[in-house]
Protein backbone atom coordinates (compact mmCIF):
# COMPACT_ATOMS: atom_id res chain seq x y z
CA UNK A 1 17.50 -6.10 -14.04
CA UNK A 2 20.13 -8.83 -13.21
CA UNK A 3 19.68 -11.97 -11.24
CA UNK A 4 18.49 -11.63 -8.01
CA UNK A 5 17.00 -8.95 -8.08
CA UNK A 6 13.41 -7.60 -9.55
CA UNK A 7 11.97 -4.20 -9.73
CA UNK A 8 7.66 -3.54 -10.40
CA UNK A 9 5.26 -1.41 -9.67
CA UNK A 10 2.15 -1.77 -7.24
CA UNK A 11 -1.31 -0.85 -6.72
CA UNK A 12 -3.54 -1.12 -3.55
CA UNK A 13 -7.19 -0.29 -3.06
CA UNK A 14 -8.20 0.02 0.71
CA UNK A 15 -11.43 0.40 2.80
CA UNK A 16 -12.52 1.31 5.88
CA UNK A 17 -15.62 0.80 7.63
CA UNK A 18 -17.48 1.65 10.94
CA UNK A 19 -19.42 0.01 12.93
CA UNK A 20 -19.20 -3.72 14.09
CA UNK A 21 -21.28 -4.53 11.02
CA UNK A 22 -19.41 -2.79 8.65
CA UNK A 23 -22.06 -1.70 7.38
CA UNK A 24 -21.04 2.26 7.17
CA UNK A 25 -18.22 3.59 4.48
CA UNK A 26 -15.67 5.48 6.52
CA UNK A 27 -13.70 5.92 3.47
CA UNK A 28 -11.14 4.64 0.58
CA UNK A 29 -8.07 5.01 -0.75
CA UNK A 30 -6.00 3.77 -3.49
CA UNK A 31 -2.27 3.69 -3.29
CA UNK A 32 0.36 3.17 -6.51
CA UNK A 33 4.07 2.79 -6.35
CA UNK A 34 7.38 1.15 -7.09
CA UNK A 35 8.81 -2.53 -5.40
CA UNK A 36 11.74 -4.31 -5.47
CA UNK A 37 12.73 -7.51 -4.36
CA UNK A 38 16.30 -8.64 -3.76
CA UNK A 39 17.12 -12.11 -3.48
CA UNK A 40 20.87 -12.92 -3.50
CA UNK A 41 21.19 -16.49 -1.51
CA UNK A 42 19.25 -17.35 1.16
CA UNK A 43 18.30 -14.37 2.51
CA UNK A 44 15.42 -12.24 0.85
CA UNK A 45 14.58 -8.51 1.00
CA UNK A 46 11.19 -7.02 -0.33
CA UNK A 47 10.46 -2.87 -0.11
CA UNK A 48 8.14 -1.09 -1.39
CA UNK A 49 6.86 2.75 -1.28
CA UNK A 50 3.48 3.82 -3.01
CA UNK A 51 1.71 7.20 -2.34
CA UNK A 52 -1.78 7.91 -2.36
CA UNK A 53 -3.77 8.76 -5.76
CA UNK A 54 -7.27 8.96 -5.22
CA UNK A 55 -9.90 8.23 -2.51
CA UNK A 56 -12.34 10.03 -0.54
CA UNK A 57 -13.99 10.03 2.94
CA UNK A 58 -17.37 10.08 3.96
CA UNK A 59 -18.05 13.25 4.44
CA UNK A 60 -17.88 14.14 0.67
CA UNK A 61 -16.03 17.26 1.17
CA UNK A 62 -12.99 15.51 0.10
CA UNK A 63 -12.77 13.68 -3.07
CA UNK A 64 -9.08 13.72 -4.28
CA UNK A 65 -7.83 12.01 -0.96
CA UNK A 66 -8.50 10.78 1.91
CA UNK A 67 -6.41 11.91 4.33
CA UNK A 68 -8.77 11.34 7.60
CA UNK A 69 -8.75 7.84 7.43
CA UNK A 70 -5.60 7.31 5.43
CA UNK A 71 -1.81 7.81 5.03
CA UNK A 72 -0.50 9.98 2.41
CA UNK A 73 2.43 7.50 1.55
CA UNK A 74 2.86 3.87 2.96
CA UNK A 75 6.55 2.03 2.65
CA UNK A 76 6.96 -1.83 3.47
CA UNK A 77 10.26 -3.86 4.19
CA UNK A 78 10.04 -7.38 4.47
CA UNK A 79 13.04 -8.96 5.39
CA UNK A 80 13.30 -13.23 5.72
CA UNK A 81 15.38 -16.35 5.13
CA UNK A 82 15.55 -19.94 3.67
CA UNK A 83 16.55 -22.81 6.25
């Protein structure tokens, strides 16, 4: 875009198990979204949003999403600075 700052995109496949094994699929979910990362000077700032686009539980009622075991969006801000 211009310098300093950056704008992509973002996938995320996720997992959850039960048990202390893990040896039982709870469920999954894949997330997708847009990121951007502004870094001016020494100070950085990193969000991003994504929204979930498939999974399913264990059940196998649901297989679009998997709302049981998952959010429907996630959002991230990361905030730091060089010393």
């Amino acid at each position: 875009m211009r310098p300093g700052l950056f704008i992509g995109v973002g996938a995320q496949h996720l997992r959850q198990y039960e048990g202390l094994t893990l040896d039982s699929l709870a469920g999954q979910a894949t997330f997708f979204g847009p990121n951007i990362c502004w870094h001016p000077n020494d100070i950085w700032v990193i969000a991003g949003w994504s929204t979930q686009v498939a999974g399913n539980d264990a059940s196998g009622l649901n297989d679009s999403l998997d709302l049981v075991n998952f959010e429907r969006q996630q959002a991230k801000l990361t905030v730091g600075f060089s010393f």
